[in-house]
C-alpha atoms as a PDB file:
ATOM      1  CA  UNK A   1      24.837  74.133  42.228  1.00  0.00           C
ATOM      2  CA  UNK A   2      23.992  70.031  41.980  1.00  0.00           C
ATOM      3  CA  UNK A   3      27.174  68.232  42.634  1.00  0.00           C
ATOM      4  CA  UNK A   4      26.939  64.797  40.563  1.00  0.00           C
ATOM      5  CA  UNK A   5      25.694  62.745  43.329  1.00  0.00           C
ATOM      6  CA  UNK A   6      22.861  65.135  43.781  1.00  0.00           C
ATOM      7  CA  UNK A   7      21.555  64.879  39.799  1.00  0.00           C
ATOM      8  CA  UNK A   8      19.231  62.399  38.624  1.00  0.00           C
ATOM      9  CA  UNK A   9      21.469  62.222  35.788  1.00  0.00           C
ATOM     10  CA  UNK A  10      23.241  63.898  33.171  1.00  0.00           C
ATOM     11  CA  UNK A  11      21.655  66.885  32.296  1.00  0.00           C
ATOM     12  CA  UNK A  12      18.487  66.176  34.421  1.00  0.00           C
ATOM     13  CA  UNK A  13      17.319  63.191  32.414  1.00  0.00           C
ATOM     14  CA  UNK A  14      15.918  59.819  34.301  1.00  0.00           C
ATOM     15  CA  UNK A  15      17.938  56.949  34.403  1.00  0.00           C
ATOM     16  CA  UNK A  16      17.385  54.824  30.971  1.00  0.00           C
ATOM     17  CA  UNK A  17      17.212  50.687  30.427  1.00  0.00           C
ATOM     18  CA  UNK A  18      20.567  50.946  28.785  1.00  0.00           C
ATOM     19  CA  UNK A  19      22.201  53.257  31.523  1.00  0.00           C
ATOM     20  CA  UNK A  20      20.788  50.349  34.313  1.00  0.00           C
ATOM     21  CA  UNK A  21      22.068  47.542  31.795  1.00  0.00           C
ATOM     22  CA  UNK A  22      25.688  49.077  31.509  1.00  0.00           C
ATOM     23  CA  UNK A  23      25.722  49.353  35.001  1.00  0.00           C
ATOM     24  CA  UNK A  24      25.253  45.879  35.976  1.00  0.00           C
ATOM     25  CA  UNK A  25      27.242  44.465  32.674  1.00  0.00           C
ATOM     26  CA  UNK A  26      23.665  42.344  31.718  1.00  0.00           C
ATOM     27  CA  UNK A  27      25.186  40.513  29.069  1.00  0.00           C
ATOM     28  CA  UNK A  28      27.978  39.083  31.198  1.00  0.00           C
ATOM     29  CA  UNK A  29      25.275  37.263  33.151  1.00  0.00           C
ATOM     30  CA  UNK A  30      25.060  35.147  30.430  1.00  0.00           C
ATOM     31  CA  UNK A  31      28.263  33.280  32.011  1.00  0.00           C
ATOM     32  CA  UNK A  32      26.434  32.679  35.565  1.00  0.00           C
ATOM     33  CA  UNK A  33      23.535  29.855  34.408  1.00  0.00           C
ATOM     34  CA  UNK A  34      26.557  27.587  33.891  1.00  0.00           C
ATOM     35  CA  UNK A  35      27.501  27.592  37.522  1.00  0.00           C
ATOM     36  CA  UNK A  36      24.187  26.554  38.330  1.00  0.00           C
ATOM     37  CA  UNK A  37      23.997  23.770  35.610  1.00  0.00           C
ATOM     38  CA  UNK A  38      27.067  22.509  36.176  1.00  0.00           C
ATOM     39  CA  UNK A  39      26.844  22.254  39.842  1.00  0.00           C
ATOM     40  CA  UNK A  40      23.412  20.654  39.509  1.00  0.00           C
ATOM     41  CA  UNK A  41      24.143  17.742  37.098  1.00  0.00           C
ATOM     42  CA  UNK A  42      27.588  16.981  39.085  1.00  0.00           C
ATOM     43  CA  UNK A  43      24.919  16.704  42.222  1.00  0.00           C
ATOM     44  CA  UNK A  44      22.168  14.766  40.357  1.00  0.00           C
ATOM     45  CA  UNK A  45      20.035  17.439  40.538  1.00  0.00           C
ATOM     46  CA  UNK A  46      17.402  17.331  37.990  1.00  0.00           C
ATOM     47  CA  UNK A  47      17.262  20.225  35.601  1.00  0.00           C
ATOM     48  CA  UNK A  48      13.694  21.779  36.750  1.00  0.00           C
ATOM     49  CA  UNK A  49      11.722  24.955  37.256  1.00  0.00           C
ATOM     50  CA  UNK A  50      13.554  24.766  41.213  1.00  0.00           C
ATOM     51  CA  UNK A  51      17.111  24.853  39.027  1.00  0.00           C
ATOM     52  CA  UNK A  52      16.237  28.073  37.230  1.00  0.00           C
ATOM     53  CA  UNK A  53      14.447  29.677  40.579  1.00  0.00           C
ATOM     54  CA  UNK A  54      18.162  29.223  41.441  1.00  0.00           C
ATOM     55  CA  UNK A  55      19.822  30.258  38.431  1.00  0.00           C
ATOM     56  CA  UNK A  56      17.414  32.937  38.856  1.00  0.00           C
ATOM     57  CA  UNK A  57      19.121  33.723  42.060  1.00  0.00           C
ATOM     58  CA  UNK A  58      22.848  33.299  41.232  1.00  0.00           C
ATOM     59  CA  UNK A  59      21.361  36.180  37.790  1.00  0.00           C
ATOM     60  CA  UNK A  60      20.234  38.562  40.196  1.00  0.00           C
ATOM     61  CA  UNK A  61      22.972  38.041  42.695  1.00  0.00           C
ATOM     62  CA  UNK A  62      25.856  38.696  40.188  1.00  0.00           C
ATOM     63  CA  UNK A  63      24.155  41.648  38.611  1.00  0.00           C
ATOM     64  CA  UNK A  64      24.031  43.302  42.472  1.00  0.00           C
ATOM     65  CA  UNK A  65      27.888  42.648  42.995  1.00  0.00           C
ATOM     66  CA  UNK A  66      28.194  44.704  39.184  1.00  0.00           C
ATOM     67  CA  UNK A  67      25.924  47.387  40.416  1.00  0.00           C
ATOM     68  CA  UNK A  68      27.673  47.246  43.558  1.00  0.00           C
ATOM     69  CA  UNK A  69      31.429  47.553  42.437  1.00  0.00           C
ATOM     70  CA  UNK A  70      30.313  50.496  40.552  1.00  0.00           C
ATOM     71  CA  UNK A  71      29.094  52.093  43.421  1.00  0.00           C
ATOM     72  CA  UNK A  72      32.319  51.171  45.376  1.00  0.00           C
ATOM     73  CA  UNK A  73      34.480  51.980  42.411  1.00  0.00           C
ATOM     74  CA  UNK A  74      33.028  55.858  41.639  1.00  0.00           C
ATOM     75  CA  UNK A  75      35.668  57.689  42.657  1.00  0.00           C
ATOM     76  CA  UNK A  76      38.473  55.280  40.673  1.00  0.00           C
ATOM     77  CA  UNK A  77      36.362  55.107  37.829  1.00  0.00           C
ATOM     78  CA  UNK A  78      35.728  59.331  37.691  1.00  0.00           C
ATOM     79  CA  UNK A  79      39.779  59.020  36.627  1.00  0.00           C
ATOM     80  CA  UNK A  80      40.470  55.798  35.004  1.00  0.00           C
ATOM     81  CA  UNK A  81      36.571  55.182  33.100  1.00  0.00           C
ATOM     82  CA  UNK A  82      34.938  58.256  33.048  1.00  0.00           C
ATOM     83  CA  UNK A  83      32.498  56.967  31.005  1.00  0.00           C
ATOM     84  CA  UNK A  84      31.008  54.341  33.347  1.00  0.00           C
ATOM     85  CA  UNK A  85      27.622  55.083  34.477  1.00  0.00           C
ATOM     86  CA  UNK A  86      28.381  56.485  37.846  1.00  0.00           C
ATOM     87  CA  UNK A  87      30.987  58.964  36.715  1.00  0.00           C
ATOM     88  CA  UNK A  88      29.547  60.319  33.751  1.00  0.00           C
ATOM     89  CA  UNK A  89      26.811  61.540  35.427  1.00  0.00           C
ATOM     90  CA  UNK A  90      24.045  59.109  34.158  1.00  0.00           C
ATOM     91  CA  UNK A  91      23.657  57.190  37.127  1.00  0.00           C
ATOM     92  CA  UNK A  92      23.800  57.851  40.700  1.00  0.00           C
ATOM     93  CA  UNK A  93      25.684  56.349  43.507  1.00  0.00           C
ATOM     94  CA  UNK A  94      22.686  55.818  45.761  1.00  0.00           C
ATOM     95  CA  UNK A  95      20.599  54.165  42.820  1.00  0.00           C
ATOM     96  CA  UNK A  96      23.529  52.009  42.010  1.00  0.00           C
ATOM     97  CA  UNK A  97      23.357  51.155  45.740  1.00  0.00           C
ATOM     98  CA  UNK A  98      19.156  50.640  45.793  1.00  0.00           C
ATOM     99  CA  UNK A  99      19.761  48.595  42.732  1.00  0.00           C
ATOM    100  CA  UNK A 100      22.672  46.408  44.200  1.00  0.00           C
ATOM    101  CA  UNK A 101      20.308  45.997  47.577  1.00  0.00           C
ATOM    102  CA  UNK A 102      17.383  45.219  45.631  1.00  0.00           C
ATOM    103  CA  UNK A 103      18.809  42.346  43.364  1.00  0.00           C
ATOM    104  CA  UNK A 104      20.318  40.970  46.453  1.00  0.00           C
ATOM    105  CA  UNK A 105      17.509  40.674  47.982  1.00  0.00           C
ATOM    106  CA  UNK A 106      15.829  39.001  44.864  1.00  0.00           C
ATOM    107  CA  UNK A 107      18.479  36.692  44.693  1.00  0.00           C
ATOM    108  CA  UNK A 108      17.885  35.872  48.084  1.00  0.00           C
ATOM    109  CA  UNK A 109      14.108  35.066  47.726  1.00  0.00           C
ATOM    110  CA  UNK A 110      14.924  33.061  44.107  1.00  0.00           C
ATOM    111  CA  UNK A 111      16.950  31.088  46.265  1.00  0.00           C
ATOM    112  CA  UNK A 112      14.587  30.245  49.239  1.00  0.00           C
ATOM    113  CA  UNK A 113      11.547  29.884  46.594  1.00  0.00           C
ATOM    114  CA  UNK A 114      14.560  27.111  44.498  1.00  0.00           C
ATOM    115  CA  UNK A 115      15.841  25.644  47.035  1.00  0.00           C
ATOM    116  CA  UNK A 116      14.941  26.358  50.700  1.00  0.00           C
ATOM    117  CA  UNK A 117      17.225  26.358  53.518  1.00  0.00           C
ATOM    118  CA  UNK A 118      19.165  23.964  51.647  1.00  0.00           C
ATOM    119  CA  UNK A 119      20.194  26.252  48.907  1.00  0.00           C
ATOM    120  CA  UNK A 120      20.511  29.490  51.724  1.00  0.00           C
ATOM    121  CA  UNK A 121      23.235  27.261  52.873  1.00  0.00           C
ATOM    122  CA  UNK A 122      25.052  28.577  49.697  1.00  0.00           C
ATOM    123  CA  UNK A 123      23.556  31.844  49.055  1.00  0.00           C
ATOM    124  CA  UNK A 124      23.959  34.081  52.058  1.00  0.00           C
ATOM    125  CA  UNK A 125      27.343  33.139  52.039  1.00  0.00           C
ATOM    126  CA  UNK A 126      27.634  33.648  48.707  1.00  0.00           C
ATOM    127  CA  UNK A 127      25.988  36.908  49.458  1.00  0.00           C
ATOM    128  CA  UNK A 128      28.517  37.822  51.970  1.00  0.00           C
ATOM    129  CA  UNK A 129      31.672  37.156  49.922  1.00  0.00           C
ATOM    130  CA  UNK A 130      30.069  39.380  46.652  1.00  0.00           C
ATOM    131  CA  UNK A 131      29.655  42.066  49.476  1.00  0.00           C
ATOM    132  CA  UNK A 132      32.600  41.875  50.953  1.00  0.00           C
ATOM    133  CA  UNK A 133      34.335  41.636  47.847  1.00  0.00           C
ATOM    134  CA  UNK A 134      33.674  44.649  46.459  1.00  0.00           C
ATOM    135  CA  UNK A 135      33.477  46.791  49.664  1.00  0.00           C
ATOM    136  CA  UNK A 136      36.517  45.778  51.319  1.00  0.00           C
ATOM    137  CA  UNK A 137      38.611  43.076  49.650  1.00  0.00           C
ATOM    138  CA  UNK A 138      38.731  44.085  45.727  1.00  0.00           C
ATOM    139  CA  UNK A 139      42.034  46.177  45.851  1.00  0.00           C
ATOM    140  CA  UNK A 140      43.761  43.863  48.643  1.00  0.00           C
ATOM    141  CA  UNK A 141      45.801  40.679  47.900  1.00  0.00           C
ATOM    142  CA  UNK A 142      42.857  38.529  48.992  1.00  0.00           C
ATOM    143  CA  UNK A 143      40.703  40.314  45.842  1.00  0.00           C
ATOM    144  CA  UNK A 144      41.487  37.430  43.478  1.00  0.00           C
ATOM    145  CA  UNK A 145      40.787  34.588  46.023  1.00  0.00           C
ATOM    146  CA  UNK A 146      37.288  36.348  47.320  1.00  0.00           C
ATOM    147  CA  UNK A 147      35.889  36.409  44.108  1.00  0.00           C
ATOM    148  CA  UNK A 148      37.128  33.108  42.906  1.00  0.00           C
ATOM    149  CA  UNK A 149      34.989  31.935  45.995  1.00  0.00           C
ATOM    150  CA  UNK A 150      31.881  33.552  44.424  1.00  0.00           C
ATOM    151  CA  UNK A 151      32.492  31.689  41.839  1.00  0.00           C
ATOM    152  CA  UNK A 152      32.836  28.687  43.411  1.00  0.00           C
ATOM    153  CA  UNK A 153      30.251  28.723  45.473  1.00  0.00           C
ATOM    154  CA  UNK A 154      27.589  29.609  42.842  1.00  0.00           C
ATOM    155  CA  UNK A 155      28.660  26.125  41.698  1.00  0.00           C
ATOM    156  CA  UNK A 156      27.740  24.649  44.980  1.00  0.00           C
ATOM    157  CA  UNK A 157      24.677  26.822  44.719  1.00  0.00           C
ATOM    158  CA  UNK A 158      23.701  24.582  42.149  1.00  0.00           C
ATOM    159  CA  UNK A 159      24.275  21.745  43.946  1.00  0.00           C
ATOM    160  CA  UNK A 160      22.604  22.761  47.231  1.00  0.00           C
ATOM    161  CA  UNK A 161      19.466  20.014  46.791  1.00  0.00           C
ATOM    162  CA  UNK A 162      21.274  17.364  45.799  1.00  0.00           C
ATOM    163  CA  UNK A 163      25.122  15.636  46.597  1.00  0.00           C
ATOM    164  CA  UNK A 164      26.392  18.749  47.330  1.00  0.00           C
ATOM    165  CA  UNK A 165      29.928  17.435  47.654  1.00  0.00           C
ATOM    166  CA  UNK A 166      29.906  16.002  44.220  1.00  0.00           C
ATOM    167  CA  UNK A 167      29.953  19.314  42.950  1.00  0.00           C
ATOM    168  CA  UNK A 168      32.888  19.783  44.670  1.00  0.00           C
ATOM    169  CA  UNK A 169      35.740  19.545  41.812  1.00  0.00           C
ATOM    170  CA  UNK A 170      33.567  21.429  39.681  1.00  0.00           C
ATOM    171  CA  UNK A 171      34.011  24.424  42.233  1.00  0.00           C
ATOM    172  CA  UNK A 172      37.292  24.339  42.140  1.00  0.00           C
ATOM    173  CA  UNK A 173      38.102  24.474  38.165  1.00  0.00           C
ATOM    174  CA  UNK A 174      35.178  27.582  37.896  1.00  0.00           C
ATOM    175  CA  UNK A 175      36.787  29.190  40.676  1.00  0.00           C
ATOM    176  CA  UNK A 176      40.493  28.326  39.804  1.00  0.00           C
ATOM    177  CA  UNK A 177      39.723  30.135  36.174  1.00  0.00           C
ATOM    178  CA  UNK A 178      38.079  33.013  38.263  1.00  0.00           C
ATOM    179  CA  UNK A 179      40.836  33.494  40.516  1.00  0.00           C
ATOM    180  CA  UNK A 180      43.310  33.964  37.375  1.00  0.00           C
ATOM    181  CA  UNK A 181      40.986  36.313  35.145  1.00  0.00           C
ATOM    182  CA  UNK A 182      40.761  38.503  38.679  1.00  0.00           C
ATOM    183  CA  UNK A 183      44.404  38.519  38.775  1.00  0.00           C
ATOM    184  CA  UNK A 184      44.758  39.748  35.181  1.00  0.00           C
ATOM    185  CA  UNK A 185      41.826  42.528  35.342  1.00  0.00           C
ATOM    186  CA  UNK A 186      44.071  44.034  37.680  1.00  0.00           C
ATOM    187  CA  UNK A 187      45.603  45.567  34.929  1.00  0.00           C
ATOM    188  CA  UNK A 188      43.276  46.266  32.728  1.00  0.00           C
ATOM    189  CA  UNK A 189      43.668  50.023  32.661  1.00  0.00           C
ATOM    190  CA  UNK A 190      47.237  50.524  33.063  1.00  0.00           C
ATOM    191  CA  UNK A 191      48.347  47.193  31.092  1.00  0.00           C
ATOM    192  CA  UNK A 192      50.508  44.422  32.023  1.00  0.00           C
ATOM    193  CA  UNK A 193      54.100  42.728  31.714  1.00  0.00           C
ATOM    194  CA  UNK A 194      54.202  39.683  29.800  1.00  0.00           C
ATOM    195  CA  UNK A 195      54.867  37.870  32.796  1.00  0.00           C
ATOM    196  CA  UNK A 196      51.977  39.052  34.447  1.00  0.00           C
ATOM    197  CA  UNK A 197      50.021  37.823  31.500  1.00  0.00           C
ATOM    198  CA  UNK A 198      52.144  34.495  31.783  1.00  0.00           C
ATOM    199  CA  UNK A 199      51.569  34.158  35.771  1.00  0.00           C
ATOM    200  CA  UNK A 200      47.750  34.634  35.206  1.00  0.00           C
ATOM    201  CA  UNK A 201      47.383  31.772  32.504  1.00  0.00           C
ATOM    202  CA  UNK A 202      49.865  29.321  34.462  1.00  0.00           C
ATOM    203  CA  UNK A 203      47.185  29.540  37.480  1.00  0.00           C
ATOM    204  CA  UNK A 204      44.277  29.234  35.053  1.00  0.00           C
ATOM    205  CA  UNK A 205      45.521  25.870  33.783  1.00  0.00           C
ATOM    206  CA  UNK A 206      45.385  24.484  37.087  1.00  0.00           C
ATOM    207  CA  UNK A 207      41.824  23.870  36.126  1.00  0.00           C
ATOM    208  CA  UNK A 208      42.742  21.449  33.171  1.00  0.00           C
ATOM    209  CA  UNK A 209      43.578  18.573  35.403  1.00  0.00           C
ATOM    210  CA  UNK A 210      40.185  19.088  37.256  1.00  0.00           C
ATOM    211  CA  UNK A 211      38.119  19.179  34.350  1.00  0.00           C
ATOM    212  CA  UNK A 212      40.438  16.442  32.513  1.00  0.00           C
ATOM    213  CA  UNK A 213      40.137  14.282  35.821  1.00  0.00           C
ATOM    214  CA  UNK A 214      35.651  14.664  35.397  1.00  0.00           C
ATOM    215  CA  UNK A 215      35.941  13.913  31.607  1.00  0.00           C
ATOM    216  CA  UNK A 216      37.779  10.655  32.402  1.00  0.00           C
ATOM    217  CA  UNK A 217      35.945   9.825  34.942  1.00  0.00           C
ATOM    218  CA  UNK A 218      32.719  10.333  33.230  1.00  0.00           C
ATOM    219  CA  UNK A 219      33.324   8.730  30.274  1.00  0.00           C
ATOM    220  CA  UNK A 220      30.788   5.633  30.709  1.00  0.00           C
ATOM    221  CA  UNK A 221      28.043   8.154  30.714  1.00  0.00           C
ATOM    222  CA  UNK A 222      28.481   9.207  27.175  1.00  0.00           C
ATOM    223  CA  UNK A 223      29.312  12.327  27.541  1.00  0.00           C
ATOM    224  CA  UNK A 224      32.824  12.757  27.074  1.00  0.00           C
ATOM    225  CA  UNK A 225      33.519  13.249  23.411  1.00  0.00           C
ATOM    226  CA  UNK A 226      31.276  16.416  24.063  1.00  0.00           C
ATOM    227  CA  UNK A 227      33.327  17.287  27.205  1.00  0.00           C
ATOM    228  CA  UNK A 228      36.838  17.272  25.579  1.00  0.00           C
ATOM    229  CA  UNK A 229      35.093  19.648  22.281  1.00  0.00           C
ATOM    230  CA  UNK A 230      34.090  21.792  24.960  1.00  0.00           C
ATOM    231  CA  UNK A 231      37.378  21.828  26.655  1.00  0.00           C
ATOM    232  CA  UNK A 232      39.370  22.736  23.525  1.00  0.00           C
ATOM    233  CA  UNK A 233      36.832  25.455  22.872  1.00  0.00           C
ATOM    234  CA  UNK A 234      37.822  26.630  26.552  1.00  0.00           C
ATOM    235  CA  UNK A 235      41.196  26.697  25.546  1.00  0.00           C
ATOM    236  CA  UNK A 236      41.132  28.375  21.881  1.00  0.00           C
ATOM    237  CA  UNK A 237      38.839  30.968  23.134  1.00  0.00           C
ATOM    238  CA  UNK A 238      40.343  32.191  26.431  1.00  0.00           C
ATOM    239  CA  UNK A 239      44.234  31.046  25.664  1.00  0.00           C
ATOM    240  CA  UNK A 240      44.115  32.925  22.262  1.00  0.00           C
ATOM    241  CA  UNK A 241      42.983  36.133  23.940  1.00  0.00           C
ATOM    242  CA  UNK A 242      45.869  35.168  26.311  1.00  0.00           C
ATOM    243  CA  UNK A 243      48.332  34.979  23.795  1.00  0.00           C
ATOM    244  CA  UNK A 244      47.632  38.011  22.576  1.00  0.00           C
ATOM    245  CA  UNK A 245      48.265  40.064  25.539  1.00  0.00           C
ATOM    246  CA  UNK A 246      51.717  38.680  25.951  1.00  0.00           C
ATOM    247  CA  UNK A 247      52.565  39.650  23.000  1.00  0.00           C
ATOM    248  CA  UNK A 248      51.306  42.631  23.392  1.00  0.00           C
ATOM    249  CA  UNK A 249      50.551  43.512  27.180  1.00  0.00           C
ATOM    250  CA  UNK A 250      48.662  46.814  26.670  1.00  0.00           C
ATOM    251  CA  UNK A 251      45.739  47.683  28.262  1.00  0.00           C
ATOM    252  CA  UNK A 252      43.314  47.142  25.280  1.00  0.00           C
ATOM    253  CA  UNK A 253      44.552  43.808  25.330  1.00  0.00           C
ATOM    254  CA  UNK A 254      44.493  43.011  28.923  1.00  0.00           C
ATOM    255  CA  UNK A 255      40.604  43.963  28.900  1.00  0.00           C
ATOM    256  CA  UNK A 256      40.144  42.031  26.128  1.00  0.00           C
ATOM    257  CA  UNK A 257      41.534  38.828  27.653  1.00  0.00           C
ATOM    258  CA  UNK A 258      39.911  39.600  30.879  1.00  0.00           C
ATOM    259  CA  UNK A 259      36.669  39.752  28.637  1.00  0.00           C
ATOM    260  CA  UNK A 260      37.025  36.690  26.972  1.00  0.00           C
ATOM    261  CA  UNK A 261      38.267  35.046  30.545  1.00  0.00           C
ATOM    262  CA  UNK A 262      34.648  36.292  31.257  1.00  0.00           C
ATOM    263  CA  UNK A 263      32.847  34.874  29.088  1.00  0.00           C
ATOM    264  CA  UNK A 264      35.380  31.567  28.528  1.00  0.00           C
ATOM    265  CA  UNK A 265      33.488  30.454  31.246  1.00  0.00           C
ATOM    266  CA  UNK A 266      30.895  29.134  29.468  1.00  0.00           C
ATOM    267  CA  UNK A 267      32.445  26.405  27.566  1.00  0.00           C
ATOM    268  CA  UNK A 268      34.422  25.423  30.767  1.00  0.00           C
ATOM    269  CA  UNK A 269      30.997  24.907  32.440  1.00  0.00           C
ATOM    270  CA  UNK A 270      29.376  23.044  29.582  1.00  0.00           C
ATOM    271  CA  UNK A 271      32.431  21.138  29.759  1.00  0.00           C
ATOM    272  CA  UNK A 272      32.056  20.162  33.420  1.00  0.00           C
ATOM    273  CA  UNK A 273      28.357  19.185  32.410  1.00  0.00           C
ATOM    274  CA  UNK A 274      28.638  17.275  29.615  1.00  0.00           C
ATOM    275  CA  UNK A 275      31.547  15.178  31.617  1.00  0.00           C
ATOM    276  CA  UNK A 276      28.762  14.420  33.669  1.00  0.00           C
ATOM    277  CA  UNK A 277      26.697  12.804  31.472  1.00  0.00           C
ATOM    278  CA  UNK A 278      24.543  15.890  30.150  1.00  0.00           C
ATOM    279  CA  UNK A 279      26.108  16.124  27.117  1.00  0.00           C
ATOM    280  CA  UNK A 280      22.777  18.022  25.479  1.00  0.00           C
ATOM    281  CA  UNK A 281      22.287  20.230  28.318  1.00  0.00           C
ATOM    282  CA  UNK A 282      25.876  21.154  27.618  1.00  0.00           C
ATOM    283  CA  UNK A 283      25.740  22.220  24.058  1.00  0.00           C
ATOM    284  CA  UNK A 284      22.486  24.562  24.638  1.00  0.00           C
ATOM    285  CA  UNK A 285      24.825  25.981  27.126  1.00  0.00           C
ATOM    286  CA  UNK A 286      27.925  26.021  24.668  1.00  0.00           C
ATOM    287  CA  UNK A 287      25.483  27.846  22.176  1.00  0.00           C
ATOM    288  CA  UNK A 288      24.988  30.783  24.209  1.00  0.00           C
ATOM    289  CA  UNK A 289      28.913  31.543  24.229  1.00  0.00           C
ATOM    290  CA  UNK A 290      28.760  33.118  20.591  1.00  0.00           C
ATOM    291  CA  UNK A 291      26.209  35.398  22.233  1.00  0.00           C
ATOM    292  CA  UNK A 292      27.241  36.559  24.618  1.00  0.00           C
ATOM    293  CA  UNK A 293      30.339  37.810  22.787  1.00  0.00           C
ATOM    294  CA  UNK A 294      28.540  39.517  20.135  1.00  0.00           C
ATOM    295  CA  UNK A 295      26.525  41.038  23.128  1.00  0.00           C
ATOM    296  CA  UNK A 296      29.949  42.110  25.110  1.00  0.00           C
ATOM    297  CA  UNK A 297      31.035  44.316  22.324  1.00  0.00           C
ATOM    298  CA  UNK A 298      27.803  46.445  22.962  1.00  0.00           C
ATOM    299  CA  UNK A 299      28.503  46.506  26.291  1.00  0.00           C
ATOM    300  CA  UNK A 300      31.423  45.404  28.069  1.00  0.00           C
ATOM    301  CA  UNK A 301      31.846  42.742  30.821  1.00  0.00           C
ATOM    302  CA  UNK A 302      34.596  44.321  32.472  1.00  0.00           C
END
């Protein structure tokens, strides 16, 4: 008799679009473009077909370390989410793996065919740290911290053919945010304390000052009247999730403010753009936010 990592699937069947887009969270992809916009403008990179070769890459590269964790995860996930891809029998390990390998390797060549060398710079380490994230370092104390530096250096990603180091404070608010929502999806299944709630917004904040420090001093471009709207939608959106696991720590609520950490990141990095000057780049980006949400309650970004 088959054991599950011997079917095809459940019941026999071929994997399906849906069972592939589950596994790799699609929608929550929607959050990664921002890294690469954000990055790009604080560089002076001009917005062109290079800059979504490259956001192209940074796509591909986050689906891999979803497809990936899965993979890694299968054995958690067969007794806390049964009904994740892997477990339930829809999906198998080794095509989670082919499909992690594969999109890494795409990400890779959208990279090279953006960017060059220049943007490798950023994307095999970038490559390394998803990896290494979710093979070895997800369930250790340095979990938070490795994939805040995905984050972070999809920002710099962005940045790779221009002033790289402009990008720089950028980085650290995306990765800052990261680092906290990572914290807080730690206890997503069994639920939280309201101090672990608390503990994860206080290091979330430390982004404010960053962004607050690019809005003021990019206000002679124009673009900071958009930057600060952005900013308070930052803060309504992922503090009111917040608030509500405090108040109530359970796990729904934990998932749902890791979710909306998720996806918060978008009007942080429209924020970060329009401070720079790109205030209409920003609000195309600040559009997709209501999207994505309506798009994570099909299927979920955690």
């Amino acid at each position: 008799m088959s054991g599950p990592e011997e079917r095809p699937g459940r019941a026999g069947r071929k994997n399906t679009v849906r069972d592939l887009v589950e596994l790799v969270r699609a929608p929550a992809a929607l959050s990664v473009p921002g890294d690469i916009l954000c990055g790009a403008t604080a560089a002076g990179v001009p917005h062109s077909p290079r800059t979504a070769a490259i956001a192209s890459s940074a796509v591909c590269l986050y689906w891999a370390g979803m497809a990936l964790n899965d993979f890694a995860d299968r054995e958690v996930d067969a007794a806390e989410r049964p009904e994740r891809p892997i477990p339930s029998g829809r999906v198998r390990p080794g095509t989670a793996l082919a499909v992690a390998s594969v999109l890494t390797g795409a990400g890779l060549a959208f990279a090279t065919a953006g960017g060059g060398r220049r943007a490798l710079r950023f994307a095999l380490p970038l490559t390394a740290a998803i990896w290494g994230y979710d093979l070895r370092l997800k369930s250790t104390r340095a979990g938070p911290a490795a994939m805040a530096a995905c984050r972070g250096l999809d920002v710099m990603l962005g940045a790779s053919t221009g002033r790289a180091r402009a990008a720089v404070p950028a980085a650290l608010a995306v990765g800052t945010h990261t680092y906290a929502v990572t914290l807080l999806s730690r206890s997503e299944v069994s639920g939280a304390t309201p101090r672990q709630v608390g503990r994860a917004a206080t290091i979330g904040g430390l982004a404010m000052p960053v962004v607050i420090a690019e809005i003021v001093a990019g206000r002679r471009d124009g673009g900071a009247a958009a930057a600060a709207g952005l900013l308070g939608r930052y803060v309504t959106s992922v503090g009111g999730a917040q608030l509500a696991a405090a108040r109530r720590p359970n796990a729904e609520r934990v998932r749902q403010a890791v979710g909306a950490g998720i996806l918060g990141l978008i009007p942080l990095q429209a924020s970060l753009t329009a401070a720079r000057g790109r205030p209409v780049t920003a609000l195309a980006l600040a559009a997709v936010h209501p999207l994505a949400r309506r798009l994570a309650r099909k299927v979920s970004a955690t």
